[in-house]
Protein backbone atom coordinates (compact mmCIF):
# COMPACT_ATOMS: atom_id res chain seq x y z
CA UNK A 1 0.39 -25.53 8.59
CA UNK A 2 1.45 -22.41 6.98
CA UNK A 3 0.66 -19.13 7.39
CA UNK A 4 -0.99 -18.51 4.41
CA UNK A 5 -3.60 -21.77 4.81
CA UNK A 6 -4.50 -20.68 8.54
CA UNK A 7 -5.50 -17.13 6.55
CA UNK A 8 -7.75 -19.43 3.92
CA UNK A 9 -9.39 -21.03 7.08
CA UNK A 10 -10.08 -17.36 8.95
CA UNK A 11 -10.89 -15.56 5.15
CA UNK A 12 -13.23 -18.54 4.72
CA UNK A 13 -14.39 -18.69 8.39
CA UNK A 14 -15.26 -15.14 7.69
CA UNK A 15 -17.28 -15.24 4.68
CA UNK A 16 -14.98 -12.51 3.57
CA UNK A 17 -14.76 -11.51 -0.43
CA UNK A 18 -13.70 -7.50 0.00
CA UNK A 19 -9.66 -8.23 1.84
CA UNK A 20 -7.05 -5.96 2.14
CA UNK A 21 -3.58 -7.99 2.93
CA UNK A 22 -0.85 -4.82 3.96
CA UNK A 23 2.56 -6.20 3.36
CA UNK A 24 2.81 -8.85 0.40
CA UNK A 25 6.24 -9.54 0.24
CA UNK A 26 6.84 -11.87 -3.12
CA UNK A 27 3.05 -12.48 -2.87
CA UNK A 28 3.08 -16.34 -1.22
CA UNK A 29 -0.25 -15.40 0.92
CA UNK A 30 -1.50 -13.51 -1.91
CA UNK A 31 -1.47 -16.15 -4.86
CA UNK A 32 -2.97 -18.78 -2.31
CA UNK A 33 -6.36 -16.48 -1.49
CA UNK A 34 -6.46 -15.75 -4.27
CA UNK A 35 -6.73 -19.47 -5.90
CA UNK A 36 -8.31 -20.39 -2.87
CA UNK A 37 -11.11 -18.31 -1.76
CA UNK A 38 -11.86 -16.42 -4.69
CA UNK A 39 -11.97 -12.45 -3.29
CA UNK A 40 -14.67 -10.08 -5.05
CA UNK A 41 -11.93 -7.23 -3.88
CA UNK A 42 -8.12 -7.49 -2.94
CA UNK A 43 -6.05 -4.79 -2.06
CA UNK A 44 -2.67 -5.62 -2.02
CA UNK A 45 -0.28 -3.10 -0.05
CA UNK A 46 3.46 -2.79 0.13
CA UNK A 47 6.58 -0.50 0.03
CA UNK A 48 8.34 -2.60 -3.12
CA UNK A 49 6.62 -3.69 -5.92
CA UNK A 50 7.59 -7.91 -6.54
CA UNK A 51 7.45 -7.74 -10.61
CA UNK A 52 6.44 -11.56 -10.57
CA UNK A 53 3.65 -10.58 -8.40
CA UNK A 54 2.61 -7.93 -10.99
CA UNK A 55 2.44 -10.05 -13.73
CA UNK A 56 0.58 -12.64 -11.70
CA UNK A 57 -2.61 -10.62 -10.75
CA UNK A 58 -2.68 -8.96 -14.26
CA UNK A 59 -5.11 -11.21 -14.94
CA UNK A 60 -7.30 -10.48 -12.35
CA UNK A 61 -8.60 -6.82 -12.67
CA UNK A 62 -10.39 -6.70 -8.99
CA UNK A 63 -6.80 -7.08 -7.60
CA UNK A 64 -5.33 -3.18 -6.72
CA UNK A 65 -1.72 -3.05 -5.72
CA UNK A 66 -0.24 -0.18 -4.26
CA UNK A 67 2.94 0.76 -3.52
CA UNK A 68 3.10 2.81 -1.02
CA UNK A 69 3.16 3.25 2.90
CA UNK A 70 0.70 1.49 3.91
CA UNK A 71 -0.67 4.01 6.61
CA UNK A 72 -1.08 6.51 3.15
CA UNK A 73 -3.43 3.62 1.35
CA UNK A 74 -5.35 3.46 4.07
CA UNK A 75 -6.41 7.04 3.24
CA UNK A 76 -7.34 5.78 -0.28
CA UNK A 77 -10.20 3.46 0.81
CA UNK A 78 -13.61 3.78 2.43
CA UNK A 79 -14.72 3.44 6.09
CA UNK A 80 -15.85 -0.08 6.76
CA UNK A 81 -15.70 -1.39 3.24
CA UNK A 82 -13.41 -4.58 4.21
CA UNK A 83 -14.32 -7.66 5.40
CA UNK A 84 -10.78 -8.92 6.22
CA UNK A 85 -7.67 -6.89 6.44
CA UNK A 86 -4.21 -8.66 7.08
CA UNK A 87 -1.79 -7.13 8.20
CA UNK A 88 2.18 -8.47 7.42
CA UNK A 89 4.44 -5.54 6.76
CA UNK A 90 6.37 -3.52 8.91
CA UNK A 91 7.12 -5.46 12.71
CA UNK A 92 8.05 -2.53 14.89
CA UNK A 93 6.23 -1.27 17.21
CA UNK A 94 5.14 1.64 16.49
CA UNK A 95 4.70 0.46 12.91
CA UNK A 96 2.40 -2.19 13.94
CA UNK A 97 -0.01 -0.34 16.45
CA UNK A 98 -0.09 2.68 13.07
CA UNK A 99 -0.90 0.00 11.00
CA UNK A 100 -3.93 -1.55 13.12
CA UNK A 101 -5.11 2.07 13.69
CA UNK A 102 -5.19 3.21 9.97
CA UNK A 103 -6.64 -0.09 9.01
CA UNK A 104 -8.97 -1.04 11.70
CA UNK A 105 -11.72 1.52 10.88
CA UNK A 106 -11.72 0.56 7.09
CA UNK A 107 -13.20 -3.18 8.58
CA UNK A 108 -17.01 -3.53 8.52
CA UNK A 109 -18.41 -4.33 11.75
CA UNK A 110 -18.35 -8.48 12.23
CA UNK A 111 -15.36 -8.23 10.07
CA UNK A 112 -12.16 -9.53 10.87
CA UNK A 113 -8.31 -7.46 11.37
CA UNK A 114 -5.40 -9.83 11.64
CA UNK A 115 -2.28 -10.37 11.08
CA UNK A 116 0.99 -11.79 11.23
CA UNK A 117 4.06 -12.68 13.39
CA UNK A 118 2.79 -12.46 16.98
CA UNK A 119 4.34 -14.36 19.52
CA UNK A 120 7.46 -14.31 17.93
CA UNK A 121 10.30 -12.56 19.97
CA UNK A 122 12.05 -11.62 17.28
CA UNK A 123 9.30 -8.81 16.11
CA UNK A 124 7.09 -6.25 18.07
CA UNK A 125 4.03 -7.37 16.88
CA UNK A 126 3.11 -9.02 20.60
CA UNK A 127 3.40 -6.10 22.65
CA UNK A 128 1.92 -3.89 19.93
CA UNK A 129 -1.18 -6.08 19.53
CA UNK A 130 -1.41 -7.19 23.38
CA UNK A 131 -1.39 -3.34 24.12
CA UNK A 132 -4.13 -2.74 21.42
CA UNK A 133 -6.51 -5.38 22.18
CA UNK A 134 -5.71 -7.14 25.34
CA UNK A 135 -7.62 -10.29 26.13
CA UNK A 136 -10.03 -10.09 22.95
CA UNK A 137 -7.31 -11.00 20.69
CA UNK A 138 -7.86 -14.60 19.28
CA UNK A 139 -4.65 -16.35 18.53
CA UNK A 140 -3.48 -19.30 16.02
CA UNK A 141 -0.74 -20.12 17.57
CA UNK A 142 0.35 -22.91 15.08
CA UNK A 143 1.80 -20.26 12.59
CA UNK A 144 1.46 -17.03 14.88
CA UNK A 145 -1.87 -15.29 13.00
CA UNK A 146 -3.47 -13.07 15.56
CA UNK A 147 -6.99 -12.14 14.94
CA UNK A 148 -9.71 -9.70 16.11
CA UNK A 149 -13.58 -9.24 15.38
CA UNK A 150 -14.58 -5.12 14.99
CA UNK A 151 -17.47 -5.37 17.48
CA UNK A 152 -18.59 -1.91 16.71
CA UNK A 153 -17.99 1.88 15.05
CA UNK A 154 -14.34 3.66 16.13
């Protein structure tokens, strides 16, 4: 199973239609929730802009891509207005605990942060996300999504 179809299952698990996906890379995940699960509201977040990806969601005018850090978008969107976020971009350590911090409070409570790339030793997404949710994390350990439910207000 690939990454992407274990996010359809969790976006769709969810209910969500307001998703934020931080780190798009050439846009793989992207185009597949997109023709998949049909989002009301994607924010699409990354350092370097993929032009095929641009032309792809021109179509679609309640997709937002920003190029940018993604700690700095963050800033651009409203408390709790997400019901997803994913979170693929930077793996370092550091990068990954910023990233959960600046994006965790923009989740609506019973919403859903996750991401990408833990349990793999090459990254530092484990010890970032062990350290940041311990034992609540939920894990798909087929294609190393990590998830976690916002229980309540930051």
């Amino acid at each position: 199973m690939q990454r992407y179809e274990s996010l359809e299952k969790v976006v769709k698990y969810a209910g969500a239609k307001k998703i934020a996906e931080i780190g798009v890379d050439k846009g793989q995940t992207t185009r597949h929730i997109i023709e998949t699960c049909a989002p009301e509201l994607y924010i699409l977040v990354d350092i370097v802009r993929d032009p095929d990806l641009t032309e792809f969601i021109k179509s679609y005018p309640h997709i937002h891509y920003h190029i940018m850090p993604s700690v700095e978008a963050a800033k651009l969107v409203d408390e709790r207005s997400f019901c997803l976020v994913f979170i693929d971009a930077d793996h370092t350590y550091q990068a990954v605990k910023d990233d959960i911090a600046a994006w965790m409070p923009k989740v609506k409570v019973g919403g859903v942060l996750c991401g990408h790339d833990y349990g793999r030793p090459k990254w530092q997404v484990t010890p970032a996300v062990d350290e940041m949710f311990g034992k609540d994390v939920i894990l798909h350990p087929e294609n190393s999504i990590w998830e976690i439910i916002v229980k309540c207000k930051l």
